[in-house]
Protein backbone atom coordinates (compact mmCIF):
# COMPACT_ATOMS: atom_id res chain seq x y z
CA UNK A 1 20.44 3.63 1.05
CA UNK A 2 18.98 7.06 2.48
CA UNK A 3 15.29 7.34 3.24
CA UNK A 4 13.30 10.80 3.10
CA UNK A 5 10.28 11.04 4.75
CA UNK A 6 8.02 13.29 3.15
CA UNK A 7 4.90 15.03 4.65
CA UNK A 8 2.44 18.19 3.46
CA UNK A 9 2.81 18.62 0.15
CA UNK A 10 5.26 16.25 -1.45
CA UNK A 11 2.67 15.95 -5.25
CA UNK A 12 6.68 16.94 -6.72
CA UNK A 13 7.93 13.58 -6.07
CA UNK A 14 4.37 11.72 -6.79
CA UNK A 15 5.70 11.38 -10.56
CA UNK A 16 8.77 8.47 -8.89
CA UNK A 17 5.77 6.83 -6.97
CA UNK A 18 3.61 6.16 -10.01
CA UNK A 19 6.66 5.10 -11.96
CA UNK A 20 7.27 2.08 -9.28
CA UNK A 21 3.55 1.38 -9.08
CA UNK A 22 2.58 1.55 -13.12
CA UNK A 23 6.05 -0.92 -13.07
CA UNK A 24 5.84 -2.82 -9.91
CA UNK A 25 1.78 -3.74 -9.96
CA UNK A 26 1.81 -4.55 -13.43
CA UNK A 27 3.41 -8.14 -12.26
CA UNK A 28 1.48 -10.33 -10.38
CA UNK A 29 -0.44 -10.55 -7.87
CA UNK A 30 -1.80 -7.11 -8.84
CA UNK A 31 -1.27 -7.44 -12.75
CA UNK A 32 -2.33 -4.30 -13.04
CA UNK A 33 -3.16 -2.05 -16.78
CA UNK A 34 -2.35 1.24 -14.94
CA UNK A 35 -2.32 4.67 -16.61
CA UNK A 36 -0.19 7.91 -15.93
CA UNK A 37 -3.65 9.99 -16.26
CA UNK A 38 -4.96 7.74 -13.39
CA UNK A 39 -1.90 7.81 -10.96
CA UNK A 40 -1.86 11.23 -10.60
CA UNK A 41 -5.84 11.15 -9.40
CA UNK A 42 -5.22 8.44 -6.74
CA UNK A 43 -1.63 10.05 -5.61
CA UNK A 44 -3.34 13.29 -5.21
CA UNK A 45 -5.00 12.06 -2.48
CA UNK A 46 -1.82 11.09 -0.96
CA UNK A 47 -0.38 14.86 -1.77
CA UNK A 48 -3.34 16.56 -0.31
CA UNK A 49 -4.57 14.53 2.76
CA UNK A 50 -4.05 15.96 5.89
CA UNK A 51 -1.02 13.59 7.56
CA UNK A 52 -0.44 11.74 4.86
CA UNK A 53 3.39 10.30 4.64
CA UNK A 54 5.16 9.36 1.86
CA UNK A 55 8.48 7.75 2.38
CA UNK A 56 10.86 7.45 -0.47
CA UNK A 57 14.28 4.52 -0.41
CA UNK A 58 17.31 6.45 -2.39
CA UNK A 59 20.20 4.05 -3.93
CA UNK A 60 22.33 7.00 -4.33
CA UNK A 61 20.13 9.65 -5.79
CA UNK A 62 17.95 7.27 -7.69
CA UNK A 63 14.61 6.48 -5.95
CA UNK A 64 14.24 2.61 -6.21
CA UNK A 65 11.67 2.33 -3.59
CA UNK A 66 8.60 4.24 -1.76
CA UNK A 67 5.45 3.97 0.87
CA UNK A 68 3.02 5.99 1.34
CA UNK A 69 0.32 6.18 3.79
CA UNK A 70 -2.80 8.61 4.95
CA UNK A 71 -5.47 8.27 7.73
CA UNK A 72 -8.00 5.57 6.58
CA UNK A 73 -10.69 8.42 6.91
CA UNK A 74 -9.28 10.25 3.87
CA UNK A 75 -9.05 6.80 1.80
CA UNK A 76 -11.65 5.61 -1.12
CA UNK A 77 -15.05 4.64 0.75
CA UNK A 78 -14.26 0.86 -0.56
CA UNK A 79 -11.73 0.84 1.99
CA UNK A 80 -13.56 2.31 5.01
CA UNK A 81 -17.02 1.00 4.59
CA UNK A 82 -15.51 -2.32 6.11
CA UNK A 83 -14.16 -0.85 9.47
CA UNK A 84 -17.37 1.23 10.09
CA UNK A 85 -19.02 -2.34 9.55
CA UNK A 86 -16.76 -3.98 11.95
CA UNK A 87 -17.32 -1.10 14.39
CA UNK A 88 -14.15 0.45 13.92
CA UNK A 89 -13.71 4.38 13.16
CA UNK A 90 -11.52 5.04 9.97
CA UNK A 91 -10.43 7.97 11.73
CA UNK A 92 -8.26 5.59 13.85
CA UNK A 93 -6.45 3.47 11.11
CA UNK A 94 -3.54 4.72 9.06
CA UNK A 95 -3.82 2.89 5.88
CA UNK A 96 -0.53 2.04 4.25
CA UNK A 97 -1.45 2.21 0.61
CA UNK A 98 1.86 0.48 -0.93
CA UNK A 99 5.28 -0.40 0.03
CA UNK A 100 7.18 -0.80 -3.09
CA UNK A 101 10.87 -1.46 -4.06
CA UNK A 102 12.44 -2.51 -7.07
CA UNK A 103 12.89 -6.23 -8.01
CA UNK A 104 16.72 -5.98 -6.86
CA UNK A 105 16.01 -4.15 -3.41
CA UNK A 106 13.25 -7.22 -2.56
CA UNK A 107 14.00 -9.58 0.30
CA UNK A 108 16.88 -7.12 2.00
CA UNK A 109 14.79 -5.66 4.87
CA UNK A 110 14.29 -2.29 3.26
CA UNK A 111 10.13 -3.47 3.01
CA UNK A 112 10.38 -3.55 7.13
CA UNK A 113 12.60 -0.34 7.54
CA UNK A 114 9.73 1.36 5.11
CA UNK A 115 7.35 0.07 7.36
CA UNK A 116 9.04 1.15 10.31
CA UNK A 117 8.61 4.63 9.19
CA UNK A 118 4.96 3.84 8.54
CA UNK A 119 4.47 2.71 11.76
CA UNK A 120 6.23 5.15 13.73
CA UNK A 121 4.18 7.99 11.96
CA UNK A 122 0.64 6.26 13.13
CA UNK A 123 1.95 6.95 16.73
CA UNK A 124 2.92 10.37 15.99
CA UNK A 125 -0.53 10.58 14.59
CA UNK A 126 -2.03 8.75 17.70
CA UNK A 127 -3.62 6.27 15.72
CA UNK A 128 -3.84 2.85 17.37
CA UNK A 129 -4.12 1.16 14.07
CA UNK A 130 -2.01 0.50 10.89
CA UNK A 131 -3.69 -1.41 7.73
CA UNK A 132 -2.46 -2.95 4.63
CA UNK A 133 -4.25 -4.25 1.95
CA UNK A 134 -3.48 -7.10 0.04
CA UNK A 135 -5.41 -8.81 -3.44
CA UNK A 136 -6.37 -12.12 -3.17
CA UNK A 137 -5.41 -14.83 -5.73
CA UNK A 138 -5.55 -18.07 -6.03
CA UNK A 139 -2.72 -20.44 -5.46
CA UNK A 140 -2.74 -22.17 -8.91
CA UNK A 141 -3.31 -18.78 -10.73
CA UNK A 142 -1.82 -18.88 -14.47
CA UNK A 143 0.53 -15.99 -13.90
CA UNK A 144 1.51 -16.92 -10.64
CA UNK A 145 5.65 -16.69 -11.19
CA UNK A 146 7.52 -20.22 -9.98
CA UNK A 147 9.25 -18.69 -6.80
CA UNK A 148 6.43 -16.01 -5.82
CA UNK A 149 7.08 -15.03 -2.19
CA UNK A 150 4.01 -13.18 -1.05
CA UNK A 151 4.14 -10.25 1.70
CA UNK A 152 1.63 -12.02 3.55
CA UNK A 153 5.24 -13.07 6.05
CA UNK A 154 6.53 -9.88 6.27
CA UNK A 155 3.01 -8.56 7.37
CA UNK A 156 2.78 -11.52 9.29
CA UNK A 157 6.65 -10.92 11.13
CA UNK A 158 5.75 -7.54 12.15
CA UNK A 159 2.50 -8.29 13.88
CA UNK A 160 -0.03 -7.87 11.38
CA UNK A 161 -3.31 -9.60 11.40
CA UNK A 162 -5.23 -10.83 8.67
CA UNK A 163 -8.79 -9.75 9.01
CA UNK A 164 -11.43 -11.60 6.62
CA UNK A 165 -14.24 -9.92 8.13
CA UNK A 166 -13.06 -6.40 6.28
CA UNK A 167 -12.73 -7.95 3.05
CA UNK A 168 -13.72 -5.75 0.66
CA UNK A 169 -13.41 -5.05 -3.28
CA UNK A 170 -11.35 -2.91 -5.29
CA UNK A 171 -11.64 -2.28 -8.89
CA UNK A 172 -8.90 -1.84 -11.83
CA UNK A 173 -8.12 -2.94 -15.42
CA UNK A 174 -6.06 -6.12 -14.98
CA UNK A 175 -3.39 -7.09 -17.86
CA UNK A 176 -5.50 -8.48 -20.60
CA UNK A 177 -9.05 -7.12 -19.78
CA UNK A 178 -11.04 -5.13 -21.75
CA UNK A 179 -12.26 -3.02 -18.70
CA UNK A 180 -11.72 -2.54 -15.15
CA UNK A 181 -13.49 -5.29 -12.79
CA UNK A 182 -13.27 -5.55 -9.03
CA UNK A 183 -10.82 -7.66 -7.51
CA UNK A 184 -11.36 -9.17 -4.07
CA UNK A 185 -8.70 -7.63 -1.02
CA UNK A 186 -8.07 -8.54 2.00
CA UNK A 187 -7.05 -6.39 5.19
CA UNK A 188 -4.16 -6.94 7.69
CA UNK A 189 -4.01 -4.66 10.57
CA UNK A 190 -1.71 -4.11 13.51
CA UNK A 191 -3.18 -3.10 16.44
CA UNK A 192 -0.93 -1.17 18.40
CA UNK A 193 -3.53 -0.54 21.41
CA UNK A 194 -1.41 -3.26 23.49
């Protein structure tokens, strides 16, 4: 396994990081009815933001894994509007937007050594504090899979907090729906101010 860690403009390698998330969020929790017309929009952000990071996990030369993350400040408004509310500046959060790996790289450690990357580039940054987001379903959901392990313990293992009070909403076209409807999130932050 080799990691590159990608910063500036890396919007040549977006086109692997919407292939793991059309594949990966279609499953559940996020059961998500992604396009490749809207991938490239939200990546862009990703390939444009000043100190955004995109990480990418290699199994030989095939990328079966990838994180990316950008200062909150330069994230959609649904995700800041709950810091400001909570009296904390978006300009001091890096926001990891995904850590994704294949089905057969899952439960190895690679999610934490991703992370680690994450995390290490929010100190380069100077930013005190690293977020996650993560949907909220319900525990006797239909397509919840027999075995589902959610990241809520690796989040939880590294220090993470969950933090109801930013709850906020985002919206996307779940498997089966006719049209995109919000779906409720919940942030977990690390605060690395001591």
């Amino acid at each position: 396994m080799t990691f590159d860690v990608l910063q500036g403009d890396f919007s040549a390698a977006l086109d692997e990081v919407a292939r793991l998330r059309l594949t990966l969020f279609r499953e559940f929790p996020y059961l998500y009815e992604g396009s490749a017309e809207y991938e490239r929009e939200y990546l862009r952000t990703y390939a444009e933001a000043p100190g955004a990071l995109l990480i990418l996990a290699r199994d030989g030369g095939r990328v079966v894994g990838a994180c990316t993350a950008v200062p909150l400040n330069h994230e959609m408004e649904e995700l800041q509007v709950p810091f400001r509310a909570a009296g904390l500046d978006p300009a001091q959060v890096l926001y990891v937007g995904e850590v994704l790996l294949e089905p057969e790289y899952q439960n190895q450690g690679l999610g934490g050594r991703l992370l680690d990357r994450a995390e290490a580039h929010a100190e380069t940054l100077g930013l005190p504090l690293v977020a996650a987001a993560m949907v909220q379903r319900p525990q006797d959901h239909p397509r919840m899979p027999a075995g589902w392990r959610s990241p809520r313990s690796l989040a939880e293992r590294r220090g993470y907090v969950m933090r109801p009070e930013l709850d906020t909403a985002m919206t996307w076209q779940e498997v089966g729906e006719r049209q995109p409807s919000p779906k409720p999130m919940r942030l977990w932050v690390l605060d690395r101010r001591g």
